[in-house]
PDB file of N, CA and C in Angstrom:
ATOM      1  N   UNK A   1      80.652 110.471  85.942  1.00  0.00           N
ATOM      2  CA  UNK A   1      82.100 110.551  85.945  1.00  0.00           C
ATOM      3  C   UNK A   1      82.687 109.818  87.146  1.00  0.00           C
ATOM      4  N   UNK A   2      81.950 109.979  88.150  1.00  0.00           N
ATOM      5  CA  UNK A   2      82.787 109.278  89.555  1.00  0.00           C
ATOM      6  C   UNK A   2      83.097 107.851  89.299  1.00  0.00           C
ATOM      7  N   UNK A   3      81.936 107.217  88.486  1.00  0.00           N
ATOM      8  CA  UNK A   3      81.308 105.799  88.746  1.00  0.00           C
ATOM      9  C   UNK A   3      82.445 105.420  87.900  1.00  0.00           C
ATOM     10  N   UNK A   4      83.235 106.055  86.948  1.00  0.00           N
ATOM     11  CA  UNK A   4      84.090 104.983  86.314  1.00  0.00           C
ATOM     12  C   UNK A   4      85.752 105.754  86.803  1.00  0.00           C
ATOM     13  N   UNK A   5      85.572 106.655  87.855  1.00  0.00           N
ATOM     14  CA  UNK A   5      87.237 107.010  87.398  1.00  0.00           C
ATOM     15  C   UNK A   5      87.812 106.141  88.922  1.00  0.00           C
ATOM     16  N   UNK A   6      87.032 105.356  89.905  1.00  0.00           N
ATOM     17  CA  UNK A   6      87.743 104.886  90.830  1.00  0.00           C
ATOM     18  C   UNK A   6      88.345 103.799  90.914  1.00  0.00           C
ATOM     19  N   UNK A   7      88.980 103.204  91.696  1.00  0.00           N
ATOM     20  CA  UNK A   7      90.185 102.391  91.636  1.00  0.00           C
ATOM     21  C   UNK A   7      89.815 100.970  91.089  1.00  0.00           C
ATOM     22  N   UNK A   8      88.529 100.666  91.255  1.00  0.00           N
ATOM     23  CA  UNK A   8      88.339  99.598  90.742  1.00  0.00           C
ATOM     24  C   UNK A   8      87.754  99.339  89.615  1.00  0.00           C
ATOM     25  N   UNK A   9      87.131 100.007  89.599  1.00  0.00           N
ATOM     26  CA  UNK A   9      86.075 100.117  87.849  1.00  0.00           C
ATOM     27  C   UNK A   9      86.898  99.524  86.463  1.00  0.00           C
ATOM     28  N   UNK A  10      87.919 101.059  86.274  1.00  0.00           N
ATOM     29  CA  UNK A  10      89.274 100.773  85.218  1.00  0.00           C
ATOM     30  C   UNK A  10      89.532  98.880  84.990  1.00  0.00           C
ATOM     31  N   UNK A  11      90.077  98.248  86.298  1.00  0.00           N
ATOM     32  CA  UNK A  11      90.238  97.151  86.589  1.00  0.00           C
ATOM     33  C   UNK A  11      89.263  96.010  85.684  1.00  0.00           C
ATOM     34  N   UNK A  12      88.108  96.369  86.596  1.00  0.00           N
ATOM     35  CA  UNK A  12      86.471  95.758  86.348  1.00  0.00           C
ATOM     36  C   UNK A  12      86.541  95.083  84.537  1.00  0.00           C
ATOM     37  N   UNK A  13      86.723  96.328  84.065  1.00  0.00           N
ATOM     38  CA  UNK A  13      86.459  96.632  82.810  1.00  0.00           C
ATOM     39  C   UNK A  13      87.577  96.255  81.945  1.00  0.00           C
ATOM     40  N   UNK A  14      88.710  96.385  82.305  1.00  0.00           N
ATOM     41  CA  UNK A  14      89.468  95.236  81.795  1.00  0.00           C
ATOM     42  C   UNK A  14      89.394  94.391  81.878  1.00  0.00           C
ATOM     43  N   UNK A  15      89.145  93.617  82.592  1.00  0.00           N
ATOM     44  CA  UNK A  15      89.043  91.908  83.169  1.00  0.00           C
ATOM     45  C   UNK A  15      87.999  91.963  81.799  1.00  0.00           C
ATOM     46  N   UNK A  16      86.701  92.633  81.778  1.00  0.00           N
ATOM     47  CA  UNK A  16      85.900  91.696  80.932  1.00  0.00           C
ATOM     48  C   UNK A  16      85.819  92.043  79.192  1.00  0.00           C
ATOM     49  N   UNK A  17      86.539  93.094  78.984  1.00  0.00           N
ATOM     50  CA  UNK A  17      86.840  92.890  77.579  1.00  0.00           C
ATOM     51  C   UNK A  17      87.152  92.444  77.184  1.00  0.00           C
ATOM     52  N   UNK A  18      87.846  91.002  77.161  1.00  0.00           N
ATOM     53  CA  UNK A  18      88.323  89.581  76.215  1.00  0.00           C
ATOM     54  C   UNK A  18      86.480  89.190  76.339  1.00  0.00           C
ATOM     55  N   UNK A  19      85.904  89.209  77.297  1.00  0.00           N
ATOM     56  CA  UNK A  19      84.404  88.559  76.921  1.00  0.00           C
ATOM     57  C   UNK A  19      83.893  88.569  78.295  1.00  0.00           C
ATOM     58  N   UNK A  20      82.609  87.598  78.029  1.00  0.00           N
ATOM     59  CA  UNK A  20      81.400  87.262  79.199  1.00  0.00           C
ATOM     60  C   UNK A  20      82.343  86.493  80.358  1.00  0.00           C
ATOM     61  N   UNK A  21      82.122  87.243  81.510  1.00  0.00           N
ATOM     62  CA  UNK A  21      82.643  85.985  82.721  1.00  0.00           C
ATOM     63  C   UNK A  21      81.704  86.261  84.091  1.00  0.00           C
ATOM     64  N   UNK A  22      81.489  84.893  84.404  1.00  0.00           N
ATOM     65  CA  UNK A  22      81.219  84.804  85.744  1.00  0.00           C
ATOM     66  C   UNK A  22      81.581  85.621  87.194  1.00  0.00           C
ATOM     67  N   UNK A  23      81.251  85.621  88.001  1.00  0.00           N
ATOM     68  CA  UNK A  23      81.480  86.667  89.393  1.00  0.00           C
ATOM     69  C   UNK A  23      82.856  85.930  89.840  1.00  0.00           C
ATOM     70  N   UNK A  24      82.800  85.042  90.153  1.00  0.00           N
ATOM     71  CA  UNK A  24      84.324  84.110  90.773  1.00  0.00           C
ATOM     72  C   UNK A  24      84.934  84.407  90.098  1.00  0.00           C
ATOM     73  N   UNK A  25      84.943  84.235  88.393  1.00  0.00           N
ATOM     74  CA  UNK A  25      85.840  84.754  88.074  1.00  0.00           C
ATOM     75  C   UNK A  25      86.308  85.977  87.572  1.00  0.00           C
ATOM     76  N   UNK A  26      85.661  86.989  87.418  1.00  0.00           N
ATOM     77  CA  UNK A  26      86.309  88.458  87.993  1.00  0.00           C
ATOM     78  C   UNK A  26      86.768  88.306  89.312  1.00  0.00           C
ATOM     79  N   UNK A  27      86.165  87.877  90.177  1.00  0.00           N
ATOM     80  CA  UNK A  27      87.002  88.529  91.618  1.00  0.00           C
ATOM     81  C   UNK A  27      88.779  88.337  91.589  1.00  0.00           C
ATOM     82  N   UNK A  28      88.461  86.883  90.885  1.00  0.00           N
ATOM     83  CA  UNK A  28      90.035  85.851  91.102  1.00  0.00           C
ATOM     84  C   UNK A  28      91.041  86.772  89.835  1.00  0.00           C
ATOM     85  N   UNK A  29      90.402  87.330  88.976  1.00  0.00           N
ATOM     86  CA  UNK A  29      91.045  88.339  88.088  1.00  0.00           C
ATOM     87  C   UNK A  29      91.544  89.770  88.472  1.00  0.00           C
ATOM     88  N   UNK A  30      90.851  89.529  89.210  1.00  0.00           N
ATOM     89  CA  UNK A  30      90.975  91.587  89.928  1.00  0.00           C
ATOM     90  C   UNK A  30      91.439  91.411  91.162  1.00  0.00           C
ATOM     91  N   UNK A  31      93.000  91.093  91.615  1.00  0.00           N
ATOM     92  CA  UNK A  31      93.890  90.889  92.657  1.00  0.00           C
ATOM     93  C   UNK A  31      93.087  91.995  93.876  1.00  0.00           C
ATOM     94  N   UNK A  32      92.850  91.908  94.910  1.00  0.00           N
ATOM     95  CA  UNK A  32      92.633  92.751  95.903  1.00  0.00           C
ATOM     96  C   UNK A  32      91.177  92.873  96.426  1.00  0.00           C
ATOM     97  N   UNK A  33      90.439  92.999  95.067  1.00  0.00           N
ATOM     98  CA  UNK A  33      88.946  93.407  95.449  1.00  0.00           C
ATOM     99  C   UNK A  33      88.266  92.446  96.262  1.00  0.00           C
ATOM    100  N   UNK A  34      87.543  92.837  97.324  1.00  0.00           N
ATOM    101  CA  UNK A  34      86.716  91.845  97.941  1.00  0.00           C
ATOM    102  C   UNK A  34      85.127  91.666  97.052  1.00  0.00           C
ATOM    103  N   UNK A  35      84.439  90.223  97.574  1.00  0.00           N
ATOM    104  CA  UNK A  35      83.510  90.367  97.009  1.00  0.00           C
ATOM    105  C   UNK A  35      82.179  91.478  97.640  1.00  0.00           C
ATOM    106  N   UNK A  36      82.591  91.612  98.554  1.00  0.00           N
ATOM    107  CA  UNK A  36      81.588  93.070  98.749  1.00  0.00           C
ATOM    108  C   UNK A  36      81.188  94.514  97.415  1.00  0.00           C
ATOM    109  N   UNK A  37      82.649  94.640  97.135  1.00  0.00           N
ATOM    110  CA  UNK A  37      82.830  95.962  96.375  1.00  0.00           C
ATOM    111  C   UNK A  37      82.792  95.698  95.144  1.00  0.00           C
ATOM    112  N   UNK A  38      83.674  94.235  94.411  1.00  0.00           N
ATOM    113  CA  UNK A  38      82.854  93.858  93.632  1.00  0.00           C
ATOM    114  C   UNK A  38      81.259  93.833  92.802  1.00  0.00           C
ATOM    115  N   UNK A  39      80.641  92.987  94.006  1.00  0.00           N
ATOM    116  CA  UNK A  39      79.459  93.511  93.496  1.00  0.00           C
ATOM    117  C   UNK A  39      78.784  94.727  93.533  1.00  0.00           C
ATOM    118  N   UNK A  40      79.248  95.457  94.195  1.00  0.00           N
ATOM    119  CA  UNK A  40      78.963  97.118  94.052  1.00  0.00           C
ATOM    120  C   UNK A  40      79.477  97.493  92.976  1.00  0.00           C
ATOM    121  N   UNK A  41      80.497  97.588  92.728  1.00  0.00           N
ATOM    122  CA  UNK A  41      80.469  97.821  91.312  1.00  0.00           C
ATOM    123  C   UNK A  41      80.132  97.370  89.955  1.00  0.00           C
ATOM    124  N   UNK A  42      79.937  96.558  90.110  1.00  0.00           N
ATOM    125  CA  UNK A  42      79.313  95.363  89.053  1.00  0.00           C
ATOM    126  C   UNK A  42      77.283  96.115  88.883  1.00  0.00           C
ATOM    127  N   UNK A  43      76.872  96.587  90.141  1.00  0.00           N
ATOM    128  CA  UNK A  43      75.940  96.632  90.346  1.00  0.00           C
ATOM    129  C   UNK A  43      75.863  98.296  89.628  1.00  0.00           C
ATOM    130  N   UNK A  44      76.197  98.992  89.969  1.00  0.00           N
ATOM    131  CA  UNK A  44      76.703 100.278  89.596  1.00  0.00           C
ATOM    132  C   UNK A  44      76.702 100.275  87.573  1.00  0.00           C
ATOM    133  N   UNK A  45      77.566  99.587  87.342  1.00  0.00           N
ATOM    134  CA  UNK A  45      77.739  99.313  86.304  1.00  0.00           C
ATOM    135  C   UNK A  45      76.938  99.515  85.122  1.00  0.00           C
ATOM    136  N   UNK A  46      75.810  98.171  85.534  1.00  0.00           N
ATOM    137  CA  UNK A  46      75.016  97.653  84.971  1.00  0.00           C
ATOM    138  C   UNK A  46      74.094  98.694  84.693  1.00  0.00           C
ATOM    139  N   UNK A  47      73.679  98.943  86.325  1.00  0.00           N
ATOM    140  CA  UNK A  47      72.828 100.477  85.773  1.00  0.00           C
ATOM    141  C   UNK A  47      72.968 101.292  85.300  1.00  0.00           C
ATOM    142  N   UNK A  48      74.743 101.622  84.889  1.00  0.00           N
ATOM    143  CA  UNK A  48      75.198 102.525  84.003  1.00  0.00           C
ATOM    144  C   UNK A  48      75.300 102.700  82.300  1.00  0.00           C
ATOM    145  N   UNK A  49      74.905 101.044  82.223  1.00  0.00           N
ATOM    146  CA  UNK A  49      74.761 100.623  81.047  1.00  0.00           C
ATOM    147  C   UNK A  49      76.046 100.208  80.208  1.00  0.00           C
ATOM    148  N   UNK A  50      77.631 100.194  81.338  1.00  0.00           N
ATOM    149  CA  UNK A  50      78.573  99.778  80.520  1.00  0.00           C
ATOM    150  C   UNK A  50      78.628  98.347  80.727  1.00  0.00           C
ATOM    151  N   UNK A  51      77.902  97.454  81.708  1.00  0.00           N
ATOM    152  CA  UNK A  51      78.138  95.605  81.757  1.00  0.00           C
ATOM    153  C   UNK A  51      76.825  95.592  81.518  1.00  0.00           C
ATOM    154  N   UNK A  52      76.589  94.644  80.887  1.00  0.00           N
ATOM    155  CA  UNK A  52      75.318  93.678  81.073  1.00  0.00           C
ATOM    156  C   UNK A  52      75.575  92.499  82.004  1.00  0.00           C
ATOM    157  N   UNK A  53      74.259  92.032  82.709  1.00  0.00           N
ATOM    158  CA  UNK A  53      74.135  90.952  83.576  1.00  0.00           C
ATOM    159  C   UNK A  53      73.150  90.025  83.163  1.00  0.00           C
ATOM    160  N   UNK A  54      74.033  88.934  82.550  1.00  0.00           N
ATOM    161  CA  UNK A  54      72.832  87.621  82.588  1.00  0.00           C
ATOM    162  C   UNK A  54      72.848  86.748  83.241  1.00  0.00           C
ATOM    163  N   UNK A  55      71.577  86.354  83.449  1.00  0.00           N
ATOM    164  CA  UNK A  55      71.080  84.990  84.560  1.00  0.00           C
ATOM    165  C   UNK A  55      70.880  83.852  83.722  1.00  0.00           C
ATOM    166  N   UNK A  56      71.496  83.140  83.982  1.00  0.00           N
ATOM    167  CA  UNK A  56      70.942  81.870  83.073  1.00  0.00           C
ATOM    168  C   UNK A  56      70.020  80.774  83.971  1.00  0.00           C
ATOM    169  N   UNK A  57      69.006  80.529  83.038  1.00  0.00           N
ATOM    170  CA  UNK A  57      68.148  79.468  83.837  1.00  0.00           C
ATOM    171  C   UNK A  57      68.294  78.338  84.529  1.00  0.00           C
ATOM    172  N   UNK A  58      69.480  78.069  85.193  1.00  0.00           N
ATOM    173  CA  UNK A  58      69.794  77.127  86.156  1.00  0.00           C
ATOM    174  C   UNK A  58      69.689  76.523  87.492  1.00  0.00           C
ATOM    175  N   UNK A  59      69.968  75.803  87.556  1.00  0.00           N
ATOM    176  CA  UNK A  59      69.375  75.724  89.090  1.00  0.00           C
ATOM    177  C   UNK A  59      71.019  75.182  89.803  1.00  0.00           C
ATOM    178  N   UNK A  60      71.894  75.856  90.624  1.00  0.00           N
ATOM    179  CA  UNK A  60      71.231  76.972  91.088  1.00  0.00           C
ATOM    180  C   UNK A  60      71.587  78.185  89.639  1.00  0.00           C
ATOM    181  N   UNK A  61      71.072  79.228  89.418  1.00  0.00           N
ATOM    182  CA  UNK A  61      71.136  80.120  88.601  1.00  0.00           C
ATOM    183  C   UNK A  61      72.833  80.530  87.874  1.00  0.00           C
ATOM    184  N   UNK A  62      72.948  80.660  87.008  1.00  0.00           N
ATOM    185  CA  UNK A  62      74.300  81.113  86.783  1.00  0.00           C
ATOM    186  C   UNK A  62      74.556  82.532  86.119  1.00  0.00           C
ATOM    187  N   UNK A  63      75.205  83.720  87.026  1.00  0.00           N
ATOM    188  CA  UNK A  63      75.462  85.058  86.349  1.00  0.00           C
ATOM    189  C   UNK A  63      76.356  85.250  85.818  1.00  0.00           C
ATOM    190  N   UNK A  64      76.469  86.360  84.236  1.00  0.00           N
ATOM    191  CA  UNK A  64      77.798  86.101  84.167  1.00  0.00           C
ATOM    192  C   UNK A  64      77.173  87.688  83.620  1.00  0.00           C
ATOM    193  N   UNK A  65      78.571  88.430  83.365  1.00  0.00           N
ATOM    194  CA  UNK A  65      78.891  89.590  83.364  1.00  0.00           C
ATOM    195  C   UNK A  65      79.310  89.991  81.731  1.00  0.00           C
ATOM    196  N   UNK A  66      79.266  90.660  80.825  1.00  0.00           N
ATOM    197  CA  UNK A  66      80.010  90.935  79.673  1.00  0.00           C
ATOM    198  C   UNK A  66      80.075  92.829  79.353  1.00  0.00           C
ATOM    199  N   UNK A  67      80.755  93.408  78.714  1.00  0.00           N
ATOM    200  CA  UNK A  67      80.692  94.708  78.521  1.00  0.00           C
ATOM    201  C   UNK A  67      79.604  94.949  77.295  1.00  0.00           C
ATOM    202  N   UNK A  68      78.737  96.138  77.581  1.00  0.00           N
ATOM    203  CA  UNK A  68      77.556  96.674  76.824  1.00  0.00           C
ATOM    204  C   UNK A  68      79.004  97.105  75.806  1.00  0.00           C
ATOM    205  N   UNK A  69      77.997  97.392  74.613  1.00  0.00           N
ATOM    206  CA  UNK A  69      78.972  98.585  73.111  1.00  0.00           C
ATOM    207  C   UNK A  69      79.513  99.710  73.933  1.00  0.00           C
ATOM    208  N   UNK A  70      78.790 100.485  74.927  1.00  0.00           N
ATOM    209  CA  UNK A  70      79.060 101.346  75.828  1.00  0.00           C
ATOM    210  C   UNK A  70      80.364 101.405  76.432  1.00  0.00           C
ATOM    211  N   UNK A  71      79.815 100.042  77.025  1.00  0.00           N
ATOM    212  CA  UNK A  71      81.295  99.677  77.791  1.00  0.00           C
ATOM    213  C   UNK A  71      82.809  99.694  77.382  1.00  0.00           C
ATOM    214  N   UNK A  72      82.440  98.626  76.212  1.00  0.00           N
ATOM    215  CA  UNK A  72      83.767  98.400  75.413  1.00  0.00           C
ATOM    216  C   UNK A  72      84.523  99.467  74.602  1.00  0.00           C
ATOM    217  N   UNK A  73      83.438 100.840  74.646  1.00  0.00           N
ATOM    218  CA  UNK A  73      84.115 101.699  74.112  1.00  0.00           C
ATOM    219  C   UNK A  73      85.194 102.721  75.123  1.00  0.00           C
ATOM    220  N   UNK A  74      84.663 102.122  76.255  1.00  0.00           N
ATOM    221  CA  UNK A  74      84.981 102.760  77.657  1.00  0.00           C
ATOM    222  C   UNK A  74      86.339 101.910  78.080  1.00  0.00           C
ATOM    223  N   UNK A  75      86.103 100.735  77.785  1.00  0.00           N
ATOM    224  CA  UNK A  75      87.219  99.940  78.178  1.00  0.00           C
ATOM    225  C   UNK A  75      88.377 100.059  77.381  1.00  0.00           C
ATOM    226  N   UNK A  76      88.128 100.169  76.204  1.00  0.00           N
ATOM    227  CA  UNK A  76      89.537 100.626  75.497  1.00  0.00           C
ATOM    228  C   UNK A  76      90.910 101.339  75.792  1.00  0.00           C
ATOM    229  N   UNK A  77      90.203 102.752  76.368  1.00  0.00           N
ATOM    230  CA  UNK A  77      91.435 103.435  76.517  1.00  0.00           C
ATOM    231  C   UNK A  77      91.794 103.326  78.084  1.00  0.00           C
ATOM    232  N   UNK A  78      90.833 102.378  78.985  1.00  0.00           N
ATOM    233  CA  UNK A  78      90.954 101.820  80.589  1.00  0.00           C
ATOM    234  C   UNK A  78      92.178 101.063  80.370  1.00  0.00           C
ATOM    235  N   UNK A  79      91.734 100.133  78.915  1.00  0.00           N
ATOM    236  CA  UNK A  79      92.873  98.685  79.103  1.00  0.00           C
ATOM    237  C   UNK A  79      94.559  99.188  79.045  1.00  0.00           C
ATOM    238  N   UNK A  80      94.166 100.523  77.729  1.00  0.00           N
ATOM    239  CA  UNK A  80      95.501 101.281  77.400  1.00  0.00           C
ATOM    240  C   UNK A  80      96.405 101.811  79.021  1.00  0.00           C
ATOM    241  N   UNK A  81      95.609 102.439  79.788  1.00  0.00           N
ATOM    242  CA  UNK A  81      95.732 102.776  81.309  1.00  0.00           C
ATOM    243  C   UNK A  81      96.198 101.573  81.905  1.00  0.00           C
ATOM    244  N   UNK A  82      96.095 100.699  81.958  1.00  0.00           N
ATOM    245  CA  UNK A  82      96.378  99.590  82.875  1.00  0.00           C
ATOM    246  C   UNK A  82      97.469  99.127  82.512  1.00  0.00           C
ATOM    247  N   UNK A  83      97.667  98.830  81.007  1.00  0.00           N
ATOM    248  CA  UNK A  83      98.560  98.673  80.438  1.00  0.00           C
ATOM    249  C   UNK A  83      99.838  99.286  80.472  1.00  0.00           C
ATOM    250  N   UNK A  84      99.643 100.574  80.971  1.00  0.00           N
ATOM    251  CA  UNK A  84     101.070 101.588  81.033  1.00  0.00           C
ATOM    252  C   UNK A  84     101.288 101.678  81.882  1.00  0.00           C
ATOM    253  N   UNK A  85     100.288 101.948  82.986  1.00  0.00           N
ATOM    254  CA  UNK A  85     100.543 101.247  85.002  1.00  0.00           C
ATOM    255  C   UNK A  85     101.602 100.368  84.947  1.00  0.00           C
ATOM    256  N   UNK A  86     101.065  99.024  84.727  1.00  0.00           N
ATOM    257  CA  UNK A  86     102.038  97.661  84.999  1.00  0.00           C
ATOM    258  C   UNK A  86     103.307  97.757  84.132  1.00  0.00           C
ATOM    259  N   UNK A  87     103.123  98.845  83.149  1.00  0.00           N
ATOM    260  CA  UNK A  87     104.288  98.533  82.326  1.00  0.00           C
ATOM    261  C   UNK A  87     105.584  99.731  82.903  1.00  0.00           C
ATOM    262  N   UNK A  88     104.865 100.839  83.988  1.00  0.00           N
ATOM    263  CA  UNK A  88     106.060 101.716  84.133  1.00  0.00           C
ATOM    264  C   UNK A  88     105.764 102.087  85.484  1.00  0.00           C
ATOM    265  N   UNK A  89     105.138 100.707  86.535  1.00  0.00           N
ATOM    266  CA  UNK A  89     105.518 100.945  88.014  1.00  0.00           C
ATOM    267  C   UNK A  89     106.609 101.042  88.249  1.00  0.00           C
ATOM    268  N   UNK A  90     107.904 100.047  87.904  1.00  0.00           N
ATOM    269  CA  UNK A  90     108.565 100.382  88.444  1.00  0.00           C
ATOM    270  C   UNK A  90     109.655 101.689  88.308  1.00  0.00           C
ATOM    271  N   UNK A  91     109.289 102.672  87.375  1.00  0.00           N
ATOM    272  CA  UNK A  91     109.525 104.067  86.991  1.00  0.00           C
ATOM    273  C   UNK A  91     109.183 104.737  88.019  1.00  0.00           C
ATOM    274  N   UNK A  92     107.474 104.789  88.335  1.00  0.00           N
ATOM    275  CA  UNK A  92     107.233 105.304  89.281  1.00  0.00           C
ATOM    276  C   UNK A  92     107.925 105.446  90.436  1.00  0.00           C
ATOM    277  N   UNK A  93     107.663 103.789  91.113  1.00  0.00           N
ATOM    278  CA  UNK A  93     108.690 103.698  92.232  1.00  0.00           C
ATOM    279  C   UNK A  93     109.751 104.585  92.253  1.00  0.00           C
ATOM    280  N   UNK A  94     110.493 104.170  91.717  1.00  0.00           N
ATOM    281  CA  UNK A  94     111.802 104.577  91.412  1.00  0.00           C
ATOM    282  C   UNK A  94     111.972 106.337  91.974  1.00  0.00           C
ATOM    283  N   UNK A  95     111.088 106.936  90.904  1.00  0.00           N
ATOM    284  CA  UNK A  95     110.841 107.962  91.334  1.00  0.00           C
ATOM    285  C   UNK A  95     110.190 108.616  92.749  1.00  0.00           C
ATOM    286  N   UNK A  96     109.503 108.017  93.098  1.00  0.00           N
ATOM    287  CA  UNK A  96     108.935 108.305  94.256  1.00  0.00           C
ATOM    288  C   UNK A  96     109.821 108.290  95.278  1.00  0.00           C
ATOM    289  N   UNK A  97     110.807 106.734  95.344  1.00  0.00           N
ATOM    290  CA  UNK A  97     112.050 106.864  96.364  1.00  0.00           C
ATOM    291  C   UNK A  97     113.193 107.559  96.092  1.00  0.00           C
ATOM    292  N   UNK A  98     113.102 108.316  94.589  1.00  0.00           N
ATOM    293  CA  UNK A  98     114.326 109.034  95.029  1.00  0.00           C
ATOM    294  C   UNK A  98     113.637 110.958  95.593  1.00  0.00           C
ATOM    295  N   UNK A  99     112.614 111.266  95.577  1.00  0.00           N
ATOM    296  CA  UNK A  99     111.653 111.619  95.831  1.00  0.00           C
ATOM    297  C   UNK A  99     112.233 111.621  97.300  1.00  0.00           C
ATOM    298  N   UNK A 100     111.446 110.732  97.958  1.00  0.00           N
ATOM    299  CA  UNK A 100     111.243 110.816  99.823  1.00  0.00           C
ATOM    300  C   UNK A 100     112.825 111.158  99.972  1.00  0.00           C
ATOM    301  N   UNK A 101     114.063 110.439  99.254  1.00  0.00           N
ATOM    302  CA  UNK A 101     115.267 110.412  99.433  1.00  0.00           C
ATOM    303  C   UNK A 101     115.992 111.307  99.331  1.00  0.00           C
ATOM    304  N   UNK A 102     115.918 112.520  98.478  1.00  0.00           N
ATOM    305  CA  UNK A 102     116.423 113.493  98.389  1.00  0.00           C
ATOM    306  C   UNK A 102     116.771 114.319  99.959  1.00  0.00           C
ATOM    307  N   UNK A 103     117.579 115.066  99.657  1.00  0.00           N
ATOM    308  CA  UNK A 103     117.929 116.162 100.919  1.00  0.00           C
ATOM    309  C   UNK A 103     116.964 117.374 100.849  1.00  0.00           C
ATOM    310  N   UNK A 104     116.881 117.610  99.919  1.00  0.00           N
ATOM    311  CA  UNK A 104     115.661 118.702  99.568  1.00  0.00           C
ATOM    312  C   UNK A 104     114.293 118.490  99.167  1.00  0.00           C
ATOM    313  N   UNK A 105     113.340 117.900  99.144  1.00  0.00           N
ATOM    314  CA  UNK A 105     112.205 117.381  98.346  1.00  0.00           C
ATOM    315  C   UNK A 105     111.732 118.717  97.608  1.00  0.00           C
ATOM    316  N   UNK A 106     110.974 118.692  96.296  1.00  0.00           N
ATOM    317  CA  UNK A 106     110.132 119.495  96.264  1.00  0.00           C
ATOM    318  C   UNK A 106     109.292 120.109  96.814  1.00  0.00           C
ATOM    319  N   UNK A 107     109.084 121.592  96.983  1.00  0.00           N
ATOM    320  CA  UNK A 107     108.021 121.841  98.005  1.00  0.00           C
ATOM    321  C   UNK A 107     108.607 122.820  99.249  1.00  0.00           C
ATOM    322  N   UNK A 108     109.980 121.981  99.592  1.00  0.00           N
ATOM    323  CA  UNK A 108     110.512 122.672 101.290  1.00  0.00           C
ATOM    324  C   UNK A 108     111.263 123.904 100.507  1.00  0.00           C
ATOM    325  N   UNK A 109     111.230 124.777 100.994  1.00  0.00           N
ATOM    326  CA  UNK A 109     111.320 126.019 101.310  1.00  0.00           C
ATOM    327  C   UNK A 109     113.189 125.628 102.102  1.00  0.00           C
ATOM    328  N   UNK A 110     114.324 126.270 101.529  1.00  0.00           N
ATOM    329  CA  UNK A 110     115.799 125.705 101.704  1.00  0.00           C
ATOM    330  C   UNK A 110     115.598 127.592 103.012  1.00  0.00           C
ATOM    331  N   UNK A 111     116.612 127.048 103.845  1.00  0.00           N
ATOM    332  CA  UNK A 111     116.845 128.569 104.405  1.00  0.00           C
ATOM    333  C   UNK A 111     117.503 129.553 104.205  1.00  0.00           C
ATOM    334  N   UNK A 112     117.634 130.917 104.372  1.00  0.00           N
ATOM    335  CA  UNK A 112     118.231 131.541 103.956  1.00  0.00           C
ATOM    336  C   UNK A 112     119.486 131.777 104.682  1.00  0.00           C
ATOM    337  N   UNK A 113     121.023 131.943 104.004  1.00  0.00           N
ATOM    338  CA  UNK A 113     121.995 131.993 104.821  1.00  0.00           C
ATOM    339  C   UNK A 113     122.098 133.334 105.674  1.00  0.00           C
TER     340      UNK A 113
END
């Protein structure tokens, strides 16, 4: 459960459900991630059985990444998630600053007269 509910995974796994891609290009797809964590998760993954990793016989070698049946069944309702993120940040926002903005926030305790 951990391995797929953190911030990057969801991401991961969108990027590669249209298909097979290379490491450069996930990173350049997935705004933020460094290639450190990247391949940690990529690595994670694999052993989880939702990406496969192939090497192709090249010189120098070429990897590329695609989602197992596993995966793609996993990625589905990720892509749906991502999809409603980008589609109602700025709701959120919104909310959040009127949130900090209020005179009262939820939570504080008003005094008694």
């Amino acid at each position: 459960m951990e391995h797929v509910t953190g911030r990057w995974v969801p991401l991961i796994l969108a990027a590669l459900t249209p298909g097979p891609m290379r490491f450069f290009e996930l990173r350049e797809r997935i705004e933020g991630i460094s290639e450190k964590m990247l391949s940690a998760k990529l690595r994670t993954l694999v052993r989880d059985g939702l990406v496969a990793r192939t090497v192709e016989p090249t010189v120098p070698p070429q990897v590329s990444y695609e989602l197992t049946e596993l995966g793609l069944g996993l990625s589905r309702p990720f892509a749906q998630l991502v999809r409603w993120i980008s589609a109602h940040t700025p709701e959120v926002i919104a909310a959040q600053q009127r949130y900090d903005h209020s005179a009262n926030p939820a939570g504080q305790e008003t005094a008694a007269p």
